[in-house]
C-alpha atoms as a PDB file:
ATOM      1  CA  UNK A   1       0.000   0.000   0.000  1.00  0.00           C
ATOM      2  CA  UNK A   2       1.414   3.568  -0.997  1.00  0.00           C
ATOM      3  CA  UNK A   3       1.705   6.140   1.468  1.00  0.00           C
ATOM      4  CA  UNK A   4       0.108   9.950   0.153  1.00  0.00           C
ATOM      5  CA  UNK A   5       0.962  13.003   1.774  1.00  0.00           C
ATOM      6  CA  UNK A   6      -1.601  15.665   1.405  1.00  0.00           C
ATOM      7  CA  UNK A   7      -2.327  19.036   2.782  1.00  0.00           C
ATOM      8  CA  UNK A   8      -6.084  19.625   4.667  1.00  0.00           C
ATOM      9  CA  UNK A   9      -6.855  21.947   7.117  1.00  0.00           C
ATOM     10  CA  UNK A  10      -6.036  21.251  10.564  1.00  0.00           C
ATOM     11  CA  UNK A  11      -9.552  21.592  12.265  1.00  0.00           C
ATOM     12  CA  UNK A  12     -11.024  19.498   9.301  1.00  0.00           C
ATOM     13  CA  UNK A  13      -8.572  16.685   9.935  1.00  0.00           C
ATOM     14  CA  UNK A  14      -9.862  16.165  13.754  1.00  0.00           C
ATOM     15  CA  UNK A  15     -13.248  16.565  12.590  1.00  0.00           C
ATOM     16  CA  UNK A  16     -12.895  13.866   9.954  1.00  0.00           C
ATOM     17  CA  UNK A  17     -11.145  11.708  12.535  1.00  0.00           C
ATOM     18  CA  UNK A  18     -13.927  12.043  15.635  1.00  0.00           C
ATOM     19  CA  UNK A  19     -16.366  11.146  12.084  1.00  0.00           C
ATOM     20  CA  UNK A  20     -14.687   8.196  11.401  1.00  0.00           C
ATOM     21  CA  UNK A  21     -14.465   7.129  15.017  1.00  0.00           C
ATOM     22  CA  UNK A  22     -17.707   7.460  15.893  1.00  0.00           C
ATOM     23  CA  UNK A  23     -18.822   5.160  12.407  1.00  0.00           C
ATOM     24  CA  UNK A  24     -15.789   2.525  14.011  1.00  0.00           C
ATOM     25  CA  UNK A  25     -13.860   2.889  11.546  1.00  0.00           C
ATOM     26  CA  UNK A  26     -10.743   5.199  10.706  1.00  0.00           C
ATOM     27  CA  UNK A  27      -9.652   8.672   8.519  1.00  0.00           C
ATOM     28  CA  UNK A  28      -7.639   5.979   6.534  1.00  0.00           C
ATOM     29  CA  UNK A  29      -9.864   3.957   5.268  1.00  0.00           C
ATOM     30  CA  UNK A  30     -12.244   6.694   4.966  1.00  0.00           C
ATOM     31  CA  UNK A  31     -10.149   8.477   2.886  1.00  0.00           C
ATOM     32  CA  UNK A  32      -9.024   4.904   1.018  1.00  0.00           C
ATOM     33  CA  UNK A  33     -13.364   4.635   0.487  1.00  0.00           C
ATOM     34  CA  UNK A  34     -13.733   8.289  -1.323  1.00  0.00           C
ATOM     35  CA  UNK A  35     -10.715   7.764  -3.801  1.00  0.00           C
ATOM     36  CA  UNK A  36     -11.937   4.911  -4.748  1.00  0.00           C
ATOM     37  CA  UNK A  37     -15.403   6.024  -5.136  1.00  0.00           C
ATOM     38  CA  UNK A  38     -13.934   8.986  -7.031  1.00  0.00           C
ATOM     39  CA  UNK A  39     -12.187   6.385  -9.184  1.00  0.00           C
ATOM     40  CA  UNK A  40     -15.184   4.283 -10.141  1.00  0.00           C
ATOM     41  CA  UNK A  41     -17.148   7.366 -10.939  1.00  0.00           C
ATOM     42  CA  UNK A  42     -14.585   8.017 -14.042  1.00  0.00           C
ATOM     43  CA  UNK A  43     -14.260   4.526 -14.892  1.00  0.00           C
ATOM     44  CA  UNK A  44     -18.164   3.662 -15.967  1.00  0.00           C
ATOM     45  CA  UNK A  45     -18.411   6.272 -18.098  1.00  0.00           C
ATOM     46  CA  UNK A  46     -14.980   6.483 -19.943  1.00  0.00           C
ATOM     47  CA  UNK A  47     -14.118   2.985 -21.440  1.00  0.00           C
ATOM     48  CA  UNK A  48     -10.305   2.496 -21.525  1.00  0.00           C
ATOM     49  CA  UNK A  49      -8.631   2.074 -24.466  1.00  0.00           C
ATOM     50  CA  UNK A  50      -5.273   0.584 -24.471  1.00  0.00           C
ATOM     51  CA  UNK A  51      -3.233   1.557 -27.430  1.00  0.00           C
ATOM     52  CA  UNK A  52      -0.950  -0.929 -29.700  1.00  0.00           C
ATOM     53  CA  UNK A  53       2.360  -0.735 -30.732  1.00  0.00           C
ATOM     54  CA  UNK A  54       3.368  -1.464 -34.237  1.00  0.00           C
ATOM     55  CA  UNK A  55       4.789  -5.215 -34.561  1.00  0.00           C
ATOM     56  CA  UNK A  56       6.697  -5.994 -38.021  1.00  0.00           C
ATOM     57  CA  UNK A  57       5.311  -9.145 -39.246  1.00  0.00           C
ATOM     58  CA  UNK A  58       8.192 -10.352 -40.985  1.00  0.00           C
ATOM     59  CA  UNK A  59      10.419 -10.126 -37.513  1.00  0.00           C
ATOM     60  CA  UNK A  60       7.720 -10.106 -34.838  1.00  0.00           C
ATOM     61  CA  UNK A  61       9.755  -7.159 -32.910  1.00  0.00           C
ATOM     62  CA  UNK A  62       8.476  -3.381 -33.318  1.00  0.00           C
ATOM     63  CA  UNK A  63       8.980  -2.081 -35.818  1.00  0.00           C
ATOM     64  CA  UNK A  64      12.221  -0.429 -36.996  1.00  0.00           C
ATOM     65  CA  UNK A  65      12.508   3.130 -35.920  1.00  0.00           C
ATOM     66  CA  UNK A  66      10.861   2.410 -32.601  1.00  0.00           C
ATOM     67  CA  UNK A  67      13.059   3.351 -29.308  1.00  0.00           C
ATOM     68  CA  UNK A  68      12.092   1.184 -26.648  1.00  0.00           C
ATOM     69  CA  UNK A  69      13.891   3.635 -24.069  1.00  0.00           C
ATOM     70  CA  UNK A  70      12.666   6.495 -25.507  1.00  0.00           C
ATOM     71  CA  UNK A  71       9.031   7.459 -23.792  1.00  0.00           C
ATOM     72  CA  UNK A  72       8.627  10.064 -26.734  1.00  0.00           C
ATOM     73  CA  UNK A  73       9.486   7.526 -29.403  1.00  0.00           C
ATOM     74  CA  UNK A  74       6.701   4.870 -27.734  1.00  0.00           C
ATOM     75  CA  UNK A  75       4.075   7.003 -28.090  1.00  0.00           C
ATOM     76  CA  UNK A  76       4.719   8.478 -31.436  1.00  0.00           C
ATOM     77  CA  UNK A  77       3.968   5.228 -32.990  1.00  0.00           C
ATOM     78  CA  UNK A  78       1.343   4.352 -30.739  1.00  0.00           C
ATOM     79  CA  UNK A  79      -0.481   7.584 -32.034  1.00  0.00           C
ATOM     80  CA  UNK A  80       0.557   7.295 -35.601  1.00  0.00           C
ATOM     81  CA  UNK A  81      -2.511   6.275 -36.806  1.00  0.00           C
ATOM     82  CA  UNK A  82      -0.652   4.194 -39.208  1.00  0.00           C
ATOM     83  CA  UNK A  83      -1.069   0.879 -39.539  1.00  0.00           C
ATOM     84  CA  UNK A  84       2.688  -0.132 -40.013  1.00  0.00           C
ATOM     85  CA  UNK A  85       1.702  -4.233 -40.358  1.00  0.00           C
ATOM     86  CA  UNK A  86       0.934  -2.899 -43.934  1.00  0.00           C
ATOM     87  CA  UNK A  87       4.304  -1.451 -44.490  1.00  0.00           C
ATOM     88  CA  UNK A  88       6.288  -4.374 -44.026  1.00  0.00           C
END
Protein backbone atom coordinates (compact mmCIF):
# COMPACT_ATOMS: atom_id res chain seq x y z
CA UNK A 1 0.00 0.00 0.00
CA UNK A 2 1.41 3.57 -1.00
CA UNK A 3 1.70 6.14 1.47
CA UNK A 4 0.11 9.95 0.15
CA UNK A 5 0.96 13.00 1.77
CA UNK A 6 -1.60 15.66 1.40
CA UNK A 7 -2.33 19.04 2.78
CA UNK A 8 -6.08 19.62 4.67
CA UNK A 9 -6.86 21.95 7.12
CA UNK A 10 -6.04 21.25 10.56
CA UNK A 11 -9.55 21.59 12.27
CA UNK A 12 -11.02 19.50 9.30
CA UNK A 13 -8.57 16.68 9.93
CA UNK A 14 -9.86 16.17 13.75
CA UNK A 15 -13.25 16.57 12.59
CA UNK A 16 -12.90 13.87 9.95
CA UNK A 17 -11.14 11.71 12.54
CA UNK A 18 -13.93 12.04 15.64
CA UNK A 19 -16.37 11.15 12.08
CA UNK A 20 -14.69 8.20 11.40
CA UNK A 21 -14.46 7.13 15.02
CA UNK A 22 -17.71 7.46 15.89
CA UNK A 23 -18.82 5.16 12.41
CA UNK A 24 -15.79 2.53 14.01
CA UNK A 25 -13.86 2.89 11.55
CA UNK A 26 -10.74 5.20 10.71
CA UNK A 27 -9.65 8.67 8.52
CA UNK A 28 -7.64 5.98 6.53
CA UNK A 29 -9.86 3.96 5.27
CA UNK A 30 -12.24 6.69 4.97
CA UNK A 31 -10.15 8.48 2.89
CA UNK A 32 -9.02 4.90 1.02
CA UNK A 33 -13.36 4.64 0.49
CA UNK A 34 -13.73 8.29 -1.32
CA UNK A 35 -10.72 7.76 -3.80
CA UNK A 36 -11.94 4.91 -4.75
CA UNK A 37 -15.40 6.02 -5.14
CA UNK A 38 -13.93 8.99 -7.03
CA UNK A 39 -12.19 6.39 -9.18
CA UNK A 40 -15.18 4.28 -10.14
CA UNK A 41 -17.15 7.37 -10.94
CA UNK A 42 -14.59 8.02 -14.04
CA UNK A 43 -14.26 4.53 -14.89
CA UNK A 44 -18.16 3.66 -15.97
CA UNK A 45 -18.41 6.27 -18.10
CA UNK A 46 -14.98 6.48 -19.94
CA UNK A 47 -14.12 2.99 -21.44
CA UNK A 48 -10.30 2.50 -21.52
CA UNK A 49 -8.63 2.07 -24.47
CA UNK A 50 -5.27 0.58 -24.47
CA UNK A 51 -3.23 1.56 -27.43
CA UNK A 52 -0.95 -0.93 -29.70
CA UNK A 53 2.36 -0.74 -30.73
CA UNK A 54 3.37 -1.46 -34.24
CA UNK A 55 4.79 -5.21 -34.56
CA UNK A 56 6.70 -5.99 -38.02
CA UNK A 57 5.31 -9.14 -39.25
CA UNK A 58 8.19 -10.35 -40.98
CA UNK A 59 10.42 -10.13 -37.51
CA UNK A 60 7.72 -10.11 -34.84
CA UNK A 61 9.76 -7.16 -32.91
CA UNK A 62 8.48 -3.38 -33.32
CA UNK A 63 8.98 -2.08 -35.82
CA UNK A 64 12.22 -0.43 -37.00
CA UNK A 65 12.51 3.13 -35.92
CA UNK A 66 10.86 2.41 -32.60
CA UNK A 67 13.06 3.35 -29.31
CA UNK A 68 12.09 1.18 -26.65
CA UNK A 69 13.89 3.63 -24.07
CA UNK A 70 12.67 6.49 -25.51
CA UNK A 71 9.03 7.46 -23.79
CA UNK A 72 8.63 10.06 -26.73
CA UNK A 73 9.49 7.53 -29.40
CA UNK A 74 6.70 4.87 -27.73
CA UNK A 75 4.07 7.00 -28.09
CA UNK A 76 4.72 8.48 -31.44
CA UNK A 77 3.97 5.23 -32.99
CA UNK A 78 1.34 4.35 -30.74
CA UNK A 79 -0.48 7.58 -32.03
CA UNK A 80 0.56 7.29 -35.60
CA UNK A 81 -2.51 6.28 -36.81
CA UNK A 82 -0.65 4.19 -39.21
CA UNK A 83 -1.07 0.88 -39.54
CA UNK A 84 2.69 -0.13 -40.01
CA UNK A 85 1.70 -4.23 -40.36
CA UNK A 86 0.93 -2.90 -43.93
CA UNK A 87 4.30 -1.45 -44.49
CA UNK A 88 6.29 -4.37 -44.03
Amino acid sequence: MANLTISVDENLVKQARIKAIQEGTSLSAKVREMLSSYVRQDTASTPVVIPTLPVSSARGGLQPGVDLSSNRSLYDAMDSGVDLLKLS
